[in-house]
Every structure is written in C-alpha cells, then in structure tokens.
Protein backbone atom coordinates (compact mmCIF):
# COMPACT_ATOMS: atom_id res chain seq x y z
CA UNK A 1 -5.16 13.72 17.49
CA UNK A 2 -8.08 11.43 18.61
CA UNK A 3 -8.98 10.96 22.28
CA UNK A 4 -10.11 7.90 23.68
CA UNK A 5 -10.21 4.02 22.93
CA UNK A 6 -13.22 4.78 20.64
CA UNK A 7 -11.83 7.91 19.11
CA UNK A 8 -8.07 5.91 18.36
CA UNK A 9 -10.18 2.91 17.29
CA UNK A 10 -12.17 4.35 14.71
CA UNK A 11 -9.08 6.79 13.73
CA UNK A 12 -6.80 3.95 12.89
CA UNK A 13 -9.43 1.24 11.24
CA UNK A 14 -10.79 4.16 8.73
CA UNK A 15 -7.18 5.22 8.13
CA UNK A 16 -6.12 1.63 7.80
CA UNK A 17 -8.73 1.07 5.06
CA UNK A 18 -8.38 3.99 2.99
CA UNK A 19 -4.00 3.15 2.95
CA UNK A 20 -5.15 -0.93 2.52
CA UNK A 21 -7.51 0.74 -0.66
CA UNK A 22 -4.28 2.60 -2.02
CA UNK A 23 -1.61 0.50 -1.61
CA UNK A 24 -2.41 -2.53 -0.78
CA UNK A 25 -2.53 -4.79 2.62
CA UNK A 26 0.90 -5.92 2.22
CA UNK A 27 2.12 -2.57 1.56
CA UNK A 28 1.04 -0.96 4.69
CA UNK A 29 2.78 -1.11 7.87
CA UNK A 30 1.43 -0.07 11.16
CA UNK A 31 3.46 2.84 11.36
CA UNK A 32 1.85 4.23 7.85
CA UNK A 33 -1.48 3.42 9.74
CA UNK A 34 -0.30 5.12 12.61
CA UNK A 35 0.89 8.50 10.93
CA UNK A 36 -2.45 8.68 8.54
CA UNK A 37 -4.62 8.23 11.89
CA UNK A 38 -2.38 10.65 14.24
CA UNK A 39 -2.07 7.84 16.84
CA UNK A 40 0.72 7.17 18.59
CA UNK A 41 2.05 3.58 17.20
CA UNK A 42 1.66 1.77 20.58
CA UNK A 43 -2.13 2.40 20.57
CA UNK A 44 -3.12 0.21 17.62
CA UNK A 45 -1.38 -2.44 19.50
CA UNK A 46 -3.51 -1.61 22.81
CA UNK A 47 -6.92 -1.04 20.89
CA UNK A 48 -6.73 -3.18 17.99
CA UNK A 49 -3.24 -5.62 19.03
CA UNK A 50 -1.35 -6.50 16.46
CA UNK A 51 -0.91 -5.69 12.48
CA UNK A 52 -2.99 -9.29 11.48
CA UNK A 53 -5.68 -8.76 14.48
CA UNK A 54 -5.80 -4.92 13.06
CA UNK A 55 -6.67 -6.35 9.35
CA UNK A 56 -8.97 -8.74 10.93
CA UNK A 57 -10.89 -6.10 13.06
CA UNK A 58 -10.96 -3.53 9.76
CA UNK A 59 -12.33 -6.18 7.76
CA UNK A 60 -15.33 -7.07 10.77
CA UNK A 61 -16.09 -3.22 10.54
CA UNK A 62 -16.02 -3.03 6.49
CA UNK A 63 -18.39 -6.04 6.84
CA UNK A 64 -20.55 -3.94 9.60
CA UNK A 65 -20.48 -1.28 7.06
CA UNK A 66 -21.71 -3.10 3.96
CA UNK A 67 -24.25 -4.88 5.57
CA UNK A 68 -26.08 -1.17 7.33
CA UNK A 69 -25.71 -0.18 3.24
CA UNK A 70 -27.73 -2.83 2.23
CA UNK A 71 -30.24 -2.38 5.09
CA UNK A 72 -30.42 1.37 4.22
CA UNK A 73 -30.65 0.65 0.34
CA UNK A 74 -30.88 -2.52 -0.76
CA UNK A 75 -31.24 -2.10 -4.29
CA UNK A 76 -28.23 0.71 -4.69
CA UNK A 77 -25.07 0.38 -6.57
CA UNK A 78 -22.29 0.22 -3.89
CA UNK A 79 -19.73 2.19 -5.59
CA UNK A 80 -16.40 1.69 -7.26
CA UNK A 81 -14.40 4.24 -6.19
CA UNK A 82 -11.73 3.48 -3.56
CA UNK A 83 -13.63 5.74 -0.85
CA UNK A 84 -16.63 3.47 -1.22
CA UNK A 85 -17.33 0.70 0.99
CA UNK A 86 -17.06 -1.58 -1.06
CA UNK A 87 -14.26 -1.52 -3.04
CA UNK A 88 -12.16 -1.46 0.61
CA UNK A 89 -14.38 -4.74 1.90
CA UNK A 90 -13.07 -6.04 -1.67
CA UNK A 91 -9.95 -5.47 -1.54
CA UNK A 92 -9.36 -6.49 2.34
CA UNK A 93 -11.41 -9.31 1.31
CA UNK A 94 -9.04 -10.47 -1.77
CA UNK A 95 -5.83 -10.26 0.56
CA UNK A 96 -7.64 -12.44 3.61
CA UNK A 97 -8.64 -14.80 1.04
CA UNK A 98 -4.98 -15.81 0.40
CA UNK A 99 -3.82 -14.62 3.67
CA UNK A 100 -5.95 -16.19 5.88
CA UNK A 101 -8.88 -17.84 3.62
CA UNK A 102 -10.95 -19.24 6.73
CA UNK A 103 -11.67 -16.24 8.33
CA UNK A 104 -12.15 -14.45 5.47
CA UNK A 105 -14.95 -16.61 5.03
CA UNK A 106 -16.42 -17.11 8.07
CA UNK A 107 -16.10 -13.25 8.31
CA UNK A 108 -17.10 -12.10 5.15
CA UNK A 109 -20.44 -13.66 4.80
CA UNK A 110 -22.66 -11.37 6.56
CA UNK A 111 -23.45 -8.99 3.27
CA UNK A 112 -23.87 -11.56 1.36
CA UNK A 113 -26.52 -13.11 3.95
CA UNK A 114 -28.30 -9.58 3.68
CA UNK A 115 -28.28 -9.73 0.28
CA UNK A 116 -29.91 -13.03 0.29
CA UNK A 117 -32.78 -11.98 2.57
CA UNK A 118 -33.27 -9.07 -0.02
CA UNK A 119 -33.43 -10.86 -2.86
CA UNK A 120 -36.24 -12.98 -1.41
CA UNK A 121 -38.16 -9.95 0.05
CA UNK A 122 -37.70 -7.83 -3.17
CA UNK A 123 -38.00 -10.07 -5.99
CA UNK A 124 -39.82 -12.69 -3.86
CA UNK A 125 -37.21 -15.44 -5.04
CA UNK A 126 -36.77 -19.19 -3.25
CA UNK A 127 -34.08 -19.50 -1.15
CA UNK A 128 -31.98 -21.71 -2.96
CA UNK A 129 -32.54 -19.25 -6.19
CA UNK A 130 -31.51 -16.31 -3.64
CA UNK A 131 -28.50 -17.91 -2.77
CA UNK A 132 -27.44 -19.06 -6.36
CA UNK A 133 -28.23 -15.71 -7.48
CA UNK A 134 -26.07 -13.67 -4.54
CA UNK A 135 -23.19 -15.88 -5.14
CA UNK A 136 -23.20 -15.31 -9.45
CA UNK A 137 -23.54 -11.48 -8.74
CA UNK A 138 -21.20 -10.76 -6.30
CA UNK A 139 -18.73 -12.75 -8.20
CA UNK A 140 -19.40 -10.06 -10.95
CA UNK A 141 -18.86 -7.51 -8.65
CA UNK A 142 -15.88 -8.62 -6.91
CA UNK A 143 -14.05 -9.08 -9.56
CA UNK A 144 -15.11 -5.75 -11.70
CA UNK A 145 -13.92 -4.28 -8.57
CA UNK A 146 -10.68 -6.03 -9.06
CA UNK A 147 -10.15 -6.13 -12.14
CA UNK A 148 -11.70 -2.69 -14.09
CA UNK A 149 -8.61 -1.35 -15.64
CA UNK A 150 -7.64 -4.84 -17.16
CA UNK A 151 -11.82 -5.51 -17.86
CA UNK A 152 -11.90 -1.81 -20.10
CA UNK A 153 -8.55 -1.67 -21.58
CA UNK A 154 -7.98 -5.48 -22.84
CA UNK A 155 -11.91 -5.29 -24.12
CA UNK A 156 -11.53 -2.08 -25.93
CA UNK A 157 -14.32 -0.07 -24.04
CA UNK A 158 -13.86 3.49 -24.24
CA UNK A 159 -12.29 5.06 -20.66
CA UNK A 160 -15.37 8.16 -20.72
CA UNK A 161 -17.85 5.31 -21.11
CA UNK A 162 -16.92 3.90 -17.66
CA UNK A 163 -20.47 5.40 -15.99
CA UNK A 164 -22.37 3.45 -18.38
CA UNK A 165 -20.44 0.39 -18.32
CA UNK A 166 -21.32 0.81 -14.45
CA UNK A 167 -25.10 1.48 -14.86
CA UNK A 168 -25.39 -1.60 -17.34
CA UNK A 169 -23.19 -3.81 -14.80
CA UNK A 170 -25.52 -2.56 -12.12
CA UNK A 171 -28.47 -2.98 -14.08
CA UNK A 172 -27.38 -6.77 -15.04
CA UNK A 173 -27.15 -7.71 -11.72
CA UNK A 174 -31.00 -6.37 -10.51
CA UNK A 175 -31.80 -8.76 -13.93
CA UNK A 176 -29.71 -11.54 -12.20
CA UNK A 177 -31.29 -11.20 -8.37
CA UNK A 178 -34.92 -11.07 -10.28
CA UNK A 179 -34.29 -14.00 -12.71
CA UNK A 180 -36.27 -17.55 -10.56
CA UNK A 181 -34.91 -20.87 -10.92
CA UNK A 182 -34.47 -22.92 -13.11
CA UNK A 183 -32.78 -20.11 -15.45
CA UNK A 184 -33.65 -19.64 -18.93
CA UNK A 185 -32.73 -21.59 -21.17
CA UNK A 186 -29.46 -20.76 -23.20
CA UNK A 187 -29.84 -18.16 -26.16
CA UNK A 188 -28.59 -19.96 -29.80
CA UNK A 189 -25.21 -19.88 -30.79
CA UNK A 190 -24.89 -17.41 -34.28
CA UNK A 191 -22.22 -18.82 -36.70
C-alpha cells in the first residue's frame, strides 16, 4: 500500500490511467481506482479531490509525460499499445473533449507545442508550416489510436500486418513534419 501524499498520488493517477485505457473514463469509478492503486477511497479525494478534478489531474500528468517523450526522442513512434503514453493521453483526451472540451484544450496543447518546436529544429520548417504540419499528423495519430480495429478490419488489411501498417503510418508522418509550405501540388486523378 503506498505511503505518503506523493506515493498515493502517483499510485492512484497511474492506476487511474491504465483502468481509463481499459474501460473507458465513464466506466471507472473511484472505487475501481481506489482498489487497482491500494488506496484507501478517501485519499483520492484528499490528494487529487474529486472523480472530475482526478481526470483532470491524470490528464495534466499524461500531458507531462508526452511532452518529457518528445524531449527525450523526438523523432520516435509513441506507441499504440494501451500501456503506452500515448494511447492513455488519447483516450483521456477523446472523453475531455466531449466532457469538458475547454480544458481539454487549454490542457492538452503542451505536446503538441513540443512537437512544433521539433519540427522547426529538425526539419528546419517555418512556423506556420510547423504548426499546419503538427495539427494534420496528430490528427492521423489520434484517430489511428482510436479507431485501429475499425481502420484494419473495414479496409481489409491483414491483422499480422499491423507492425508494418505502424512503421508506414509512422514513416508518413516524418514525410508530413519534413514536407515545407506551400505543399505539393496534388498527384493526377487515374480513371
């Protein structure tokens, strides 16, 4: 059982992410949050206060988290397995967007300011190009991170394929970060 306001803290906001990842925001209360972090129920309330402020502080610490990724490897994939970073920012992310659709963004920005610093610095892009270019790729990756099941099933990709489909989505989105204002022109339409 963790010890301490720091111990509890980080106890219930990593357990709180992982259930959120699983099952959902909605479908965790803080008593599931409780049991997965061995608190004792009336902690979360005293460290973290109360179910909404708990969401709000895990999402502020996903953010945290994303954003030392990106300092630490700003070119990596970030994962799409529920344990990764972030697939939990995108999923705590997708509820606070409905839920509560100001914070979320007034919260959520901070990777995607990172990313924008790294896309100037590594592929020595504009600012306005950096921002277009964050914005078009982490749509992609948002909602691949949403939406892979549906994405691989309804388009007929083959399930063992999934690392390459990765790698290639990956790949297509260090393509996107590099590609300068104004963009290509469009490719011709086949009939």
């Amino acid at each position: 059982m963790p010890v301490g306001p720091d111990a509890v803290r980080r106890a219930v906001l990593d357990a709180a992410a992982e259930l959120f990842v699983v099952h959902g925001v909605p479908g965790v209360t803080l008593r599931d949050v409780a049991r997965r972090a061995r608190v004792n129920l009336g902690l979360i309330n005293r460290y973290l206060g109360s179910r909404d402020e708990m969401i709000r502080a895990v999402f502020r610490d996903l953010n945290d988290q994303l954003v030392a990724e990106i300092r630490a490897d700003p070119t990596a994939s970030r994962g799409f397995e529920a344990d990764t970073v972030m697939v939990r920012w995108t999923r705590v992310l997708t509820y606070l967007m409905v839920a509560d659709p100001t914070f979320a963004v007034e919260a959520g920005a901070g990777p995607l300011q990172e990313l924008i610093g790294v896309i100037q610095r590594i592929y020595g892009q504009a600012e306005d190009a950096a921002r277009l270019r964050v914005a078009q790729l982490m749509g992609s990756a948002l909602g691949w991170r949403l939406f892979e099941p549906f994405l691989m099933e309804s388009a007929g990709l083959d399930a063992d394929s999934i690392g390459e489909v990765r790698a290639d989505l990956t790949g297509m989105h260090r393509r996107l970060a590099a590609t300068p204002l104004p963009s290509p022109s469009d490719p011709p339409i086949r009939d």
